[in-house]
Protein backbone atom coordinates (compact mmCIF):
# COMPACT_ATOMS: atom_id res chain seq x y z
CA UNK A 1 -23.05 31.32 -19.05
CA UNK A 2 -24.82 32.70 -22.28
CA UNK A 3 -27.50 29.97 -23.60
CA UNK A 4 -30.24 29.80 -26.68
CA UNK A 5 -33.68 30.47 -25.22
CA UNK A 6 -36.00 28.52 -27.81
CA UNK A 7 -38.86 28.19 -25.50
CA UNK A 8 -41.30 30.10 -23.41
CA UNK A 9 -39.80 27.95 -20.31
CA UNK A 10 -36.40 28.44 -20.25
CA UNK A 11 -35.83 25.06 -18.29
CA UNK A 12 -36.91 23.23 -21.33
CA UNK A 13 -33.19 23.54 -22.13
CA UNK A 14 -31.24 20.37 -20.97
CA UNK A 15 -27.83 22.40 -21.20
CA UNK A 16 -29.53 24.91 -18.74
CA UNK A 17 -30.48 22.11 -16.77
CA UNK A 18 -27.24 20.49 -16.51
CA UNK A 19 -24.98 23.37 -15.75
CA UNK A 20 -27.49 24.20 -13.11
CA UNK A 21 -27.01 20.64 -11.55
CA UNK A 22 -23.13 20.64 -12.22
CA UNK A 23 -22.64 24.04 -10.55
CA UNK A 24 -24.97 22.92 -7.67
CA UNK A 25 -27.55 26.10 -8.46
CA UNK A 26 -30.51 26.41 -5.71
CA UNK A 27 -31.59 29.69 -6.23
CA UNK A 28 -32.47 31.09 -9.42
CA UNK A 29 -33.56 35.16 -10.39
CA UNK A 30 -35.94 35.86 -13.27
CA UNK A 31 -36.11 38.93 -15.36
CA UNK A 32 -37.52 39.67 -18.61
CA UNK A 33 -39.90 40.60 -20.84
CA UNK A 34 -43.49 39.38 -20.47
CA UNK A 35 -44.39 38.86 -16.69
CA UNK A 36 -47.28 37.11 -17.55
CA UNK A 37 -45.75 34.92 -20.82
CA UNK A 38 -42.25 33.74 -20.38
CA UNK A 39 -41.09 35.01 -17.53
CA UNK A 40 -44.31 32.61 -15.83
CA UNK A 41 -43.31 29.75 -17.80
CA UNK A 42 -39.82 29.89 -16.40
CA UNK A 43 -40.54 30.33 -12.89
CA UNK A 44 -43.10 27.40 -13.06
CA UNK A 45 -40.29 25.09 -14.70
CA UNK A 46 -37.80 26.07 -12.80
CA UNK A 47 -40.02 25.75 -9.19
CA UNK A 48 -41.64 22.15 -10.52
CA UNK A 49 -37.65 21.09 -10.61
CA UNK A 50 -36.78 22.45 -7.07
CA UNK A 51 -35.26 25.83 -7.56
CA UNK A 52 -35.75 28.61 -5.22
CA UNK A 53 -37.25 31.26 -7.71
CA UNK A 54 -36.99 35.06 -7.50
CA UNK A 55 -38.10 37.11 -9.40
CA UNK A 56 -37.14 40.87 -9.59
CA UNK A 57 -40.64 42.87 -9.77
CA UNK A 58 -38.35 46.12 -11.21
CA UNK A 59 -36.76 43.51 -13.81
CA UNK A 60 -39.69 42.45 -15.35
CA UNK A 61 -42.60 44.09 -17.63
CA UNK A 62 -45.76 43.35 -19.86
CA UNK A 63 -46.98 45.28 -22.88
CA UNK A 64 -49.11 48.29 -22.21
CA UNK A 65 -52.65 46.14 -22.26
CA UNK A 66 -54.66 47.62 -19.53
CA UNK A 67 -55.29 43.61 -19.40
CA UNK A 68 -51.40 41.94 -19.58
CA UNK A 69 -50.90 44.66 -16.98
CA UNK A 70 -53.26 44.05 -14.51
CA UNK A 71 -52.07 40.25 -14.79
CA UNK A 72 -48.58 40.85 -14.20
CA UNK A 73 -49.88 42.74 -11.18
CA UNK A 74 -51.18 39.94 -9.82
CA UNK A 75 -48.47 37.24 -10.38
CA UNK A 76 -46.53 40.00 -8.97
CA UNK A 77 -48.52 40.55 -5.99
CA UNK A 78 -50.32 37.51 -5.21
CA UNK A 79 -49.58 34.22 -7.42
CA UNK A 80 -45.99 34.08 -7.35
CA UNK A 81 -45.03 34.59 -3.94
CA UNK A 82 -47.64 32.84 -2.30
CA UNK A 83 -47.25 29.82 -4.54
CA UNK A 84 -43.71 30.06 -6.71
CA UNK A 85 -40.90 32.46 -5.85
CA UNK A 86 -40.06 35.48 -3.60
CA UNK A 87 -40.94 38.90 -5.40
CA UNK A 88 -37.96 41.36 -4.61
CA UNK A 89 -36.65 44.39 -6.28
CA UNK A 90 -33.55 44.28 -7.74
CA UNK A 91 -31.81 46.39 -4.98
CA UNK A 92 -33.04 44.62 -2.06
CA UNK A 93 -31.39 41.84 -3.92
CA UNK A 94 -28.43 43.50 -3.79
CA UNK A 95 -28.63 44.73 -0.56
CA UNK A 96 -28.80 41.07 0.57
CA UNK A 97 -25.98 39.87 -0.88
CA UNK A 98 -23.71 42.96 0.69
CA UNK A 99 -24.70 41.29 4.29
């Protein structure tokens, strides 16, 4: 499933949305660019609607402000999974789904 992103929060699209519902989706993994821009946005959209968010902490990135990086650290770390979605690298992921 290949869809326009047109918005920080990609679960501002209603086809996203509505696949998601159709196909019965509950869990939903995040990568991207901007941990602390988009890649936020999403997870909050996509938690406020019910999903079960992860995101994959080797998946994602900031730019190289000493700033933007020490808040990605700490969505990483502390904001997302103690509020919004389990942190996991991508091969634990993987791991998981081998079991």
């Amino acid at each position: 499933m290949v869809l326009n992103k047109k918005s920080n929060d990609a679960f501002v699209n209603p086809k996203l949305v509505e696949k998601f519902k159709k196909r019965g989706v509950k869990y939903v993994v995040v990568v991207g660019v901007f941990t602390d821009g988009c890649v936020l946005a999403t997870v909050l959209g996509g938690f406020s609607r019910g999903y079960n968010m992860i995101v994959l902490s080797d998946l994602v990135e900031t730019t190289d402000s000493v700033t933007r990086q020490r808040i990605q650290k700490d969505l990483l770390e502390f904001t997302f999974p103690y509020m919004f979605a389990r942190v996991v690298k991508s091969g634990e992921l993987i791991e998981s789904l081998g079991e």
